[in-house]
N, C-alpha and C. Protein backbone atom coordinates (compact mmCIF):
# COMPACT_ATOMS: atom_id res chain seq x y z
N UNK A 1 146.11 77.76 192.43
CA UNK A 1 146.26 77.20 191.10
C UNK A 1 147.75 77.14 190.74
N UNK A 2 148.01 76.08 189.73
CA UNK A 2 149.48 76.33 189.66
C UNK A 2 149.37 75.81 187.82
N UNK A 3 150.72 76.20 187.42
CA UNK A 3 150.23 75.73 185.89
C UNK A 3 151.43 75.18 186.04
N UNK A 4 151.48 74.30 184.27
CA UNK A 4 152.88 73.36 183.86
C UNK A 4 152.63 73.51 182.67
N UNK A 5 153.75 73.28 181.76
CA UNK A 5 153.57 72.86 180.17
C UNK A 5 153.74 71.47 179.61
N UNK A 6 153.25 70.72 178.84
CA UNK A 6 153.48 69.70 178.68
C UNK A 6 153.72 69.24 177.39
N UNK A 7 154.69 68.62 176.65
CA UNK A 7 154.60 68.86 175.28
C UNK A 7 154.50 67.11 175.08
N UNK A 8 153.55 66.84 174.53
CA UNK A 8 153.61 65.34 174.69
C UNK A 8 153.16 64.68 173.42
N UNK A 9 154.04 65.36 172.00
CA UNK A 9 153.57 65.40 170.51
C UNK A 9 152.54 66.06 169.95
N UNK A 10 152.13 65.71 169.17
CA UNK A 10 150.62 66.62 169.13
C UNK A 10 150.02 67.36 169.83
N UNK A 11 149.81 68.75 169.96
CA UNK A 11 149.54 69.47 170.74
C UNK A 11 147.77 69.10 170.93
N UNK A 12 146.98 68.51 170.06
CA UNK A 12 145.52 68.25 170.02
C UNK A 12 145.47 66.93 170.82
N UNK A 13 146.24 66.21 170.54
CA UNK A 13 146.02 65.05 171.44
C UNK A 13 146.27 65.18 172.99
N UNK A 14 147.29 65.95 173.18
CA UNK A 14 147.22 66.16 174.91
C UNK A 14 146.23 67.40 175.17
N UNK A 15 145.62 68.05 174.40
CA UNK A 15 144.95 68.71 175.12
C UNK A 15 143.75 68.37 174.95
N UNK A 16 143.27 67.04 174.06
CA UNK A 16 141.93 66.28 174.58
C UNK A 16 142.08 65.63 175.53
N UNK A 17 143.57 65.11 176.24
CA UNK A 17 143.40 64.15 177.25
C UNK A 17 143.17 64.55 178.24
N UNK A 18 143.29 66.30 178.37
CA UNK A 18 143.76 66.89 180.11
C UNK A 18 142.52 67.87 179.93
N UNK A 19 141.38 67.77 178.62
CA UNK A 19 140.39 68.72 178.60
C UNK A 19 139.33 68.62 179.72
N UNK A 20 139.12 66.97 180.04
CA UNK A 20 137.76 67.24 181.13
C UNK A 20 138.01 66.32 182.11
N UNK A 21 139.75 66.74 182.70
CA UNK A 21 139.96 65.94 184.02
C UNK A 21 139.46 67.10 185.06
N UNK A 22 139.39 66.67 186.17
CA UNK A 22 138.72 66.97 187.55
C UNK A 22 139.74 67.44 187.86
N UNK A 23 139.49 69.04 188.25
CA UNK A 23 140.80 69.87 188.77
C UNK A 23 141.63 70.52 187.85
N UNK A 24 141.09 70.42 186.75
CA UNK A 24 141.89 71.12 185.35
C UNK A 24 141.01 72.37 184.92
N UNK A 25 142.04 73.82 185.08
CA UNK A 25 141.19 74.81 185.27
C UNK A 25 140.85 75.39 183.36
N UNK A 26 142.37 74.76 183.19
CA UNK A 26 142.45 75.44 181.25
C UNK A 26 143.46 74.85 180.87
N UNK A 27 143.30 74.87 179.43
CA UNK A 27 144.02 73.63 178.68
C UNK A 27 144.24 74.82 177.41
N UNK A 28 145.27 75.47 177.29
CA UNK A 28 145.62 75.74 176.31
C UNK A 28 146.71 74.98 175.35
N UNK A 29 146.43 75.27 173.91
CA UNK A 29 147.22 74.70 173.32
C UNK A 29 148.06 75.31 172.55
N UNK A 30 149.22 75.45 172.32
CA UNK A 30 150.50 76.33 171.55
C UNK A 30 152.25 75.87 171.68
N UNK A 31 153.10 77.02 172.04
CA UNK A 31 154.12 76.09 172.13
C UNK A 31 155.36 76.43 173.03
N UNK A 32 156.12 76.21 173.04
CA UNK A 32 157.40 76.46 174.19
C UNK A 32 158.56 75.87 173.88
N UNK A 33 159.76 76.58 174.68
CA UNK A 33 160.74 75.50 174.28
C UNK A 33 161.42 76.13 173.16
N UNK A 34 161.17 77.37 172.68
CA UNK A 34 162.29 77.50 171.27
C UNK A 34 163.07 79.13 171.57
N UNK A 35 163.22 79.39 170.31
CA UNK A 35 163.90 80.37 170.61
C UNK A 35 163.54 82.09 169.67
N UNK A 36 162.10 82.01 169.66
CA UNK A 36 161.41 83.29 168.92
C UNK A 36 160.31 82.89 169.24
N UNK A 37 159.78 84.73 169.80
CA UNK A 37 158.85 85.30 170.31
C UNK A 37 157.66 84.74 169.40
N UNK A 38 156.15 84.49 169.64
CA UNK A 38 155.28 84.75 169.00
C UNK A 38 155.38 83.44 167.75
N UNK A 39 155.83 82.52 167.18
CA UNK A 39 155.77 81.47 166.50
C UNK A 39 154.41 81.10 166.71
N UNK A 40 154.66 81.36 164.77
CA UNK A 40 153.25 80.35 163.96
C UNK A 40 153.40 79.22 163.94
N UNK A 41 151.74 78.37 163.55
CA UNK A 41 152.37 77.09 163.51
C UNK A 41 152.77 76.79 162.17
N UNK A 42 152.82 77.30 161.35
CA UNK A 42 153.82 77.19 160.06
C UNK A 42 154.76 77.16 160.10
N UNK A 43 155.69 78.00 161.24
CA UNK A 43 157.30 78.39 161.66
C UNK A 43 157.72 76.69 162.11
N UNK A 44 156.58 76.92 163.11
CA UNK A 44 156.96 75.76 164.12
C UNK A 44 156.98 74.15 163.45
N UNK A 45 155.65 74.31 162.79
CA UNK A 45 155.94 73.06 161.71
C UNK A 45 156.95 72.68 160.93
N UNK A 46 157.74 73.43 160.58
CA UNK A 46 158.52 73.34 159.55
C UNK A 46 159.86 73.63 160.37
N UNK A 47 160.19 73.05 161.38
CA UNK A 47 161.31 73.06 162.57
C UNK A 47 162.04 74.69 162.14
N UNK A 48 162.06 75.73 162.43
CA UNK A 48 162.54 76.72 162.38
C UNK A 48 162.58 77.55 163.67
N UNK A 49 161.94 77.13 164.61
CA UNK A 49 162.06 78.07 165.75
C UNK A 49 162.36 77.35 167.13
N UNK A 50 162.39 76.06 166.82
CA UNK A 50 162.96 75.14 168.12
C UNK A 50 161.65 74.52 169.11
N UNK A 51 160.43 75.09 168.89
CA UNK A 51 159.37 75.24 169.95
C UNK A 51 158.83 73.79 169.44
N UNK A 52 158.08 73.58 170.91
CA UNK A 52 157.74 72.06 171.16
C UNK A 52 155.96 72.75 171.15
N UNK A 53 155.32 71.26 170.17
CA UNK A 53 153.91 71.80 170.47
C UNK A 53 153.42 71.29 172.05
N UNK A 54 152.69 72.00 172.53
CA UNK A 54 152.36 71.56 174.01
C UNK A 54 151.14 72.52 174.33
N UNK A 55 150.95 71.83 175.37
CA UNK A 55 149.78 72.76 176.21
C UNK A 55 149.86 73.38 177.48
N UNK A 56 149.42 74.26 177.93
CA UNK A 56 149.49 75.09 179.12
C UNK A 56 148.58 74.82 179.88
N UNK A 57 149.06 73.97 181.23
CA UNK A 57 148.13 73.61 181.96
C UNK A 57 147.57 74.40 182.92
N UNK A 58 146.32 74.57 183.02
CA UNK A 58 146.24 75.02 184.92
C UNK A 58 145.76 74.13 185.69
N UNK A 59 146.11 74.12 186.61
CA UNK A 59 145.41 72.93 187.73
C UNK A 59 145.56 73.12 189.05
N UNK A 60 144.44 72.69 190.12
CA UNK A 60 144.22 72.80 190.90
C UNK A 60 144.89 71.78 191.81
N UNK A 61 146.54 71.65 192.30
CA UNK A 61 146.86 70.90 193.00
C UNK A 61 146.24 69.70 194.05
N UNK A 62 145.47 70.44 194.96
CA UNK A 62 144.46 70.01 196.21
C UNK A 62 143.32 68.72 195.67
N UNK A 63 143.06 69.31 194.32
CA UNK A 63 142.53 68.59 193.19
C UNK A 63 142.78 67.17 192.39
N UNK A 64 144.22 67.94 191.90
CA UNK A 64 144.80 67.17 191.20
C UNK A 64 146.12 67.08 191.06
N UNK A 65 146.81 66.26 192.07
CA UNK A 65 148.30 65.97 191.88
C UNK A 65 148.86 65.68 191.21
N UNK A 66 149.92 66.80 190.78
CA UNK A 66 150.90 66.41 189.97
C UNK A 66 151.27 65.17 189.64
N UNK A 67 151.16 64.37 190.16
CA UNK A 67 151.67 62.71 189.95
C UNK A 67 150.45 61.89 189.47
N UNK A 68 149.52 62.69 189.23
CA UNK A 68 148.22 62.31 188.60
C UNK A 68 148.61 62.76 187.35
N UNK A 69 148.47 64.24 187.03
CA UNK A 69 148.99 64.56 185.82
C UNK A 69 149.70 64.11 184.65
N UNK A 70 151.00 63.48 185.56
CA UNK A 70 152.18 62.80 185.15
C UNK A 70 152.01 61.33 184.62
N UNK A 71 151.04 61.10 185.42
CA UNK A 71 150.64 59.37 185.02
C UNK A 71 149.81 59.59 183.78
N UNK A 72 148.95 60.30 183.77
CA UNK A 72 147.96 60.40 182.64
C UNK A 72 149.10 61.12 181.30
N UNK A 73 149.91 62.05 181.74
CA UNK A 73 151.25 62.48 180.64
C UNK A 73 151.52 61.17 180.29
N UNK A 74 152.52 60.49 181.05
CA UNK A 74 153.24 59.37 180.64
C UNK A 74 152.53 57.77 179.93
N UNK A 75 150.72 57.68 179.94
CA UNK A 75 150.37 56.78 179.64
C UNK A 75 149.78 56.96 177.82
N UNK A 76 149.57 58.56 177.77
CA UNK A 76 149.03 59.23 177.07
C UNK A 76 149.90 59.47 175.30
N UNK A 77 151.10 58.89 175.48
CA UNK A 77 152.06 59.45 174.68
C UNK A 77 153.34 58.36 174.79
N UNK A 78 154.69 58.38 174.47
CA UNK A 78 155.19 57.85 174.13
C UNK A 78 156.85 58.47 174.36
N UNK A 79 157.19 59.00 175.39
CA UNK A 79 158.49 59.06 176.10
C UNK A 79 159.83 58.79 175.81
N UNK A 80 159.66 57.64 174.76
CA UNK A 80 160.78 57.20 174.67
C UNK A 80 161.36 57.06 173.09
N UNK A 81 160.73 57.84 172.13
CA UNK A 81 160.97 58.49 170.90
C UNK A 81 160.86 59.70 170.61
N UNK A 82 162.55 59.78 170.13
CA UNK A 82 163.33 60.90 170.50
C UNK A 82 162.60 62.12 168.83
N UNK A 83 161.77 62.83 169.18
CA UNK A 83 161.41 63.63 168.29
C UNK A 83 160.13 63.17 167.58
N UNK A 84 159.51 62.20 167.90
CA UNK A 84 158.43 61.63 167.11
C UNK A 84 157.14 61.21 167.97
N UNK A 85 156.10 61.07 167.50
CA UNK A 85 155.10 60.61 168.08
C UNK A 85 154.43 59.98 167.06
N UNK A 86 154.60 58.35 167.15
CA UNK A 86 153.99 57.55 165.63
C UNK A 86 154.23 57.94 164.51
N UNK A 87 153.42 58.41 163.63
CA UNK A 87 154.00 59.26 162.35
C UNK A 87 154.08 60.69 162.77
N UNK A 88 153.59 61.46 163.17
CA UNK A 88 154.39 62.82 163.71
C UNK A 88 156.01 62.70 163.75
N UNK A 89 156.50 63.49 163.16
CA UNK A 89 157.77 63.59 163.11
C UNK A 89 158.64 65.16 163.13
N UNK A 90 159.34 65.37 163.99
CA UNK A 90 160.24 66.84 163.92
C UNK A 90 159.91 66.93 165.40
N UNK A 91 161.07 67.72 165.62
CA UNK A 91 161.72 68.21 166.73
C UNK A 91 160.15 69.24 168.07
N UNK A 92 159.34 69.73 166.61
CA UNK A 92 158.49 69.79 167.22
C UNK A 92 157.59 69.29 168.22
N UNK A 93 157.80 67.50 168.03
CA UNK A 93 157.23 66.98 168.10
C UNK A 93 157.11 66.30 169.33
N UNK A 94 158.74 66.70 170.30
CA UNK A 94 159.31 66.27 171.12
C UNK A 94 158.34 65.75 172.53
N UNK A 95 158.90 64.97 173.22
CA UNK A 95 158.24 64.93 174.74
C UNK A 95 158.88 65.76 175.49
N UNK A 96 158.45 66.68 176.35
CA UNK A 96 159.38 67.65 176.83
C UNK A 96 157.91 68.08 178.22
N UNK A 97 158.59 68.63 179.37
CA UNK A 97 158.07 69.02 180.44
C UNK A 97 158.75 70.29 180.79
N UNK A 98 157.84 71.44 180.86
CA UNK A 98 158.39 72.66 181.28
C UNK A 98 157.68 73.07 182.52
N UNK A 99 158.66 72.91 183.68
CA UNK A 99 158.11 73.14 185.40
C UNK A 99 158.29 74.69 185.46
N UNK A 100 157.34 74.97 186.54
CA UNK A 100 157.09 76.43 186.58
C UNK A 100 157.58 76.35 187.88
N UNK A 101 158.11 75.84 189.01
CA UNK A 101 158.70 75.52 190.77
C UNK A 101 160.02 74.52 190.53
N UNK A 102 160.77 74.71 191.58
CA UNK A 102 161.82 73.33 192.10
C UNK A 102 160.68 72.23 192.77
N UNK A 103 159.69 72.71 193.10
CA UNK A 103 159.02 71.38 193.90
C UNK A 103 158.56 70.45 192.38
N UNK A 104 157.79 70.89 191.69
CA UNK A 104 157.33 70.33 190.44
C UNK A 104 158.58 69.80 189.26
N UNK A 105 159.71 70.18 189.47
CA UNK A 105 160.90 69.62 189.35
C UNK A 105 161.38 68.52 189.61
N UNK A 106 161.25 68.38 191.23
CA UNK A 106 161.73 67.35 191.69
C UNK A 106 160.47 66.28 191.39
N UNK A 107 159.59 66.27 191.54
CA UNK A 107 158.50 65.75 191.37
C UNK A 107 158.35 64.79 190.05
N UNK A 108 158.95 65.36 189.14
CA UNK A 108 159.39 65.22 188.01
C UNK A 108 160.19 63.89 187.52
N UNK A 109 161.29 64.26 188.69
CA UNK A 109 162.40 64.19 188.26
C UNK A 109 162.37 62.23 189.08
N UNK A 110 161.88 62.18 190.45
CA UNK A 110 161.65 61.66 191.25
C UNK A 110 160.33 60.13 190.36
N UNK A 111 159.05 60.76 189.64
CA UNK A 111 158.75 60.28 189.07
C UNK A 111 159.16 59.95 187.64
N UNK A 112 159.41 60.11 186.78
CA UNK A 112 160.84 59.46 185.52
C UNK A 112 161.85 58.33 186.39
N UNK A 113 162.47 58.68 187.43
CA UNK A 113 162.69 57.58 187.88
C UNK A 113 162.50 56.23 188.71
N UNK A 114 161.36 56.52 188.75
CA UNK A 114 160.65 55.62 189.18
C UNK A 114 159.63 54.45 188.09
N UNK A 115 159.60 55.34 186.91
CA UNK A 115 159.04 54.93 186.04
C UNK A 115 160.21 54.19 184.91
N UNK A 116 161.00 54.24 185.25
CA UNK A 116 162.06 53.49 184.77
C UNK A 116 162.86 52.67 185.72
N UNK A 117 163.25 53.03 187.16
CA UNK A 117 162.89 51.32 188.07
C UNK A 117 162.02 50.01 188.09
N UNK A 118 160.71 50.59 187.93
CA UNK A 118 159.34 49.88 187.71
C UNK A 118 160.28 49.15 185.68
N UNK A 119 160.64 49.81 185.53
CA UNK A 119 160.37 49.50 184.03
C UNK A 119 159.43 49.29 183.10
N UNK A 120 158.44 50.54 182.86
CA UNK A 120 157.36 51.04 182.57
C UNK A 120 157.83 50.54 180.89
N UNK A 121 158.72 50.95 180.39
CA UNK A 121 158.99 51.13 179.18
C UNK A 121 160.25 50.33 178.85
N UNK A 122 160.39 49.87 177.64
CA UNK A 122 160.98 49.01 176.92
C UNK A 122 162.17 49.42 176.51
N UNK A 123 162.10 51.27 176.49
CA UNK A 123 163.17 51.80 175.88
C UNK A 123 163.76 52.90 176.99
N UNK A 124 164.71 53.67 176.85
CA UNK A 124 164.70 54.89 178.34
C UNK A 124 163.63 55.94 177.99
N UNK A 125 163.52 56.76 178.55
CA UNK A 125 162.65 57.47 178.63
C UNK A 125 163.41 58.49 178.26
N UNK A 126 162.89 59.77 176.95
CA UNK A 126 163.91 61.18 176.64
C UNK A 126 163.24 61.98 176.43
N UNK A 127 162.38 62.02 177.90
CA UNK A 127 161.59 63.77 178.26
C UNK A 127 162.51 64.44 178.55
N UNK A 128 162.57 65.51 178.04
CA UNK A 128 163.32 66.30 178.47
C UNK A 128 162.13 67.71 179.18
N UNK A 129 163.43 67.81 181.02
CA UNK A 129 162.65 68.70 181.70
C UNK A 129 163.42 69.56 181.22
N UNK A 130 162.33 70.55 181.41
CA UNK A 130 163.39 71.87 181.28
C UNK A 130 162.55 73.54 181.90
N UNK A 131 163.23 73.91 182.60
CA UNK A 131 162.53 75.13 183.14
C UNK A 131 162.00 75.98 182.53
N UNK A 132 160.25 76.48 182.74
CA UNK A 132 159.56 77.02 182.02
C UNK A 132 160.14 78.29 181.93
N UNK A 133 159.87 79.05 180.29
CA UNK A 133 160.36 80.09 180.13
C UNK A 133 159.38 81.13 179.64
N UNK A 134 158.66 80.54 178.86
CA UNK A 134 157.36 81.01 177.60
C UNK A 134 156.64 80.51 177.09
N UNK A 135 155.21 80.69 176.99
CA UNK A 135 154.48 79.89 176.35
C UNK A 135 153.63 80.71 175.41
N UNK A 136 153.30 80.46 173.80
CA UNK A 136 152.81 80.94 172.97
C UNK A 136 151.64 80.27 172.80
N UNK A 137 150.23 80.90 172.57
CA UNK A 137 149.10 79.96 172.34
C UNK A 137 149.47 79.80 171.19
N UNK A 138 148.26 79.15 170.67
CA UNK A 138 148.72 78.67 168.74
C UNK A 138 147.28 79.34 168.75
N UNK A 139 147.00 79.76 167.06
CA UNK A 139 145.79 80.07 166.79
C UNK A 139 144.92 79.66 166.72
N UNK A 140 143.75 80.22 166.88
CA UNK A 140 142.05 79.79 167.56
C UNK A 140 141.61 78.55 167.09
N UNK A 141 142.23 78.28 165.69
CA UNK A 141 141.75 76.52 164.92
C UNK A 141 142.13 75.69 165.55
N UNK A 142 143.24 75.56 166.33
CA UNK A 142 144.02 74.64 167.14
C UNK A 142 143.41 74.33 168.49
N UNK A 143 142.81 75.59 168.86
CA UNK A 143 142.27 75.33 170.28
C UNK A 143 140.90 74.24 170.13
N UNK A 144 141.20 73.55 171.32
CA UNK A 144 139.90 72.35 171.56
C UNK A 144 139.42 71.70 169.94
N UNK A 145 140.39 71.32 169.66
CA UNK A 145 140.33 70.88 168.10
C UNK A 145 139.72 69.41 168.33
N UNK A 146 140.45 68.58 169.24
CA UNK A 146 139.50 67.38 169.04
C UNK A 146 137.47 67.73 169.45
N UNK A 147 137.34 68.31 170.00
CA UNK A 147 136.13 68.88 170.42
C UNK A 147 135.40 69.33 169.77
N UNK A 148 136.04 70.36 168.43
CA UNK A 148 135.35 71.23 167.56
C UNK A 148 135.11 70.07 165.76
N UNK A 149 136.20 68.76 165.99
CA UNK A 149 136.42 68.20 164.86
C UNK A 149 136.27 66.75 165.00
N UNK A 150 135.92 66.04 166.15
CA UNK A 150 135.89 64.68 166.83
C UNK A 150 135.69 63.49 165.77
N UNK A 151 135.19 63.75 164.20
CA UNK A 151 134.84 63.02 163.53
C UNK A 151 135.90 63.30 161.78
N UNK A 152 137.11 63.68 162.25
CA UNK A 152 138.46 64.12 161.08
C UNK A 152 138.94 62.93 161.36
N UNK A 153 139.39 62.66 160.53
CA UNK A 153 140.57 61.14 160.33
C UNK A 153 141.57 61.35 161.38
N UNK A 154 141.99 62.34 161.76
CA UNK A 154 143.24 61.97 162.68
C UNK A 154 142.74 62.14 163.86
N UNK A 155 141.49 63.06 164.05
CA UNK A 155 140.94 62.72 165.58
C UNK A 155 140.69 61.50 165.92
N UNK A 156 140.29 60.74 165.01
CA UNK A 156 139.45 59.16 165.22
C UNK A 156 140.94 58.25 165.31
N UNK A 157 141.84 58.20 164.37
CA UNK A 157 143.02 57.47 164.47
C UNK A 157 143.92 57.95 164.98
N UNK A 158 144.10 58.86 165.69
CA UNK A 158 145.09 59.44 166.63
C UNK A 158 145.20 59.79 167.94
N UNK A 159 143.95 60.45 167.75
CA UNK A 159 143.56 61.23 169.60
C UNK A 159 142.23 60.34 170.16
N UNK A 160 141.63 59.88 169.38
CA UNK A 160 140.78 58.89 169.96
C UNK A 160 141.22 57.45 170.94
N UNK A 161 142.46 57.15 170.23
CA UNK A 161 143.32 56.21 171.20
C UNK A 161 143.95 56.38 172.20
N UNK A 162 144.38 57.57 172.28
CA UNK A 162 144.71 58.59 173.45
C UNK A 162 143.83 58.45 174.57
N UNK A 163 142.68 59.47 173.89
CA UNK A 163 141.56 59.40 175.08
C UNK A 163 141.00 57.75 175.34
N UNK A 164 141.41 56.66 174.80
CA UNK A 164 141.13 55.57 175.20
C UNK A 164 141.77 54.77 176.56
N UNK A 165 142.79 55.26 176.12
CA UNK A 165 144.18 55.03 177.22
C UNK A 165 144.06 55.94 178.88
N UNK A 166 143.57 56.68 178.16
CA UNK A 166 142.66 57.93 179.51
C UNK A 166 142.19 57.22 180.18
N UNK A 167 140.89 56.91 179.54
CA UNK A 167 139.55 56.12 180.32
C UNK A 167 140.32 55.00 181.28
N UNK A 168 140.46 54.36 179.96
CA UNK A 168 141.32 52.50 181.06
C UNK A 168 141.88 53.41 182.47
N UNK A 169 142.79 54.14 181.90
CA UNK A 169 143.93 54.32 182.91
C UNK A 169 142.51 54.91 184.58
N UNK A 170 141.81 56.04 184.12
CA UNK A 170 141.34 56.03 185.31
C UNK A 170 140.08 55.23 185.61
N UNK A 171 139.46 54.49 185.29
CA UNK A 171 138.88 53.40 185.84
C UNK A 171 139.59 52.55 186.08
N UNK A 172 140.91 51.80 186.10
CA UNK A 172 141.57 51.08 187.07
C UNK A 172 142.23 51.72 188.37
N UNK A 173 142.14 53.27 188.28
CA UNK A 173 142.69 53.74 189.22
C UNK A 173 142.06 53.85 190.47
């Protein structure tokens, strides 16, 4: 097993997208990326501690390649706005990748540029990688929230388009 963090705005929306892929062992949701232990999401909301909302992946390589991951990251979200995700707004909010190896690094690093050869996107791309350090869950309301709430206004207009972009993406695959 190997894990990654992924912060790809909304911490509910990426962790409905990576909840019932094949080879995905756990999908936590919380945060990384700042600079104090243990952050609420009140702290974190209100930009005070630097931390990116994201999720803690586990996954089964053999399973599911990283460059699977990455495609479903990068189709899932929006790369190339610097602190925002649609109306989500703050630093929180960031696209950001925290590798736990140099192999998943390069991997990384190798795919971003390739995804901007191809010219995937209109604008550059400002994920920022950055080597995993810490990851804080967020509290129990947060976890599997699209799952526990599937019928809230922002599940339906937010993460529902997400997981739409899912589907397409792997039935053409």
């Amino acid at each position: 097993m190997e894990k990654i963090v992924l912060a790809g705005g909304c911490f509910w929306c990426t962790e409905a997208v990576f909840s019932d892929v094949r080879g995905v062992v756990s999908v936590v949701s919380g945060f990384s990326g700042g600079h104090i232990k243990n952050p609420a999401y009140r702290e974190v909301c209100q930009g005070r501690t630097g931390h990116a909302e994201c999720v803690e992946l586990t996954y089964l390589p053999e399973e599911l390649p990283l460059k699977e991951i990455l495609a479903l990251f990068f189709k899932t979200h929006d790369p190339t706005t610097l602190n925002r995700q649609g109306h989500d707004v703050g630093e929180h909010y960031r696209s950001a990748i925290f590798y736990t190896s140099e192999q998943q690094k390069q991997t990384i690093e190798q795919y971003i540029k390739q995804l901007t050869l191809q010219k995937e996107f209109d604008r550059p791309i400002v994920t920022q990688i950055e080597a995993f350090q810490s990851f804080y869950p967020a509290e129990i309301e947060h976890q599997e929230y699209y799952k526990n709430n599937p019928y809230q206004p922002y599940c339906q207009f937010v993460i529902k388009p997400k997981l739409d972009k899912k589907t397409e993406y792997l039935t053409k695959k």
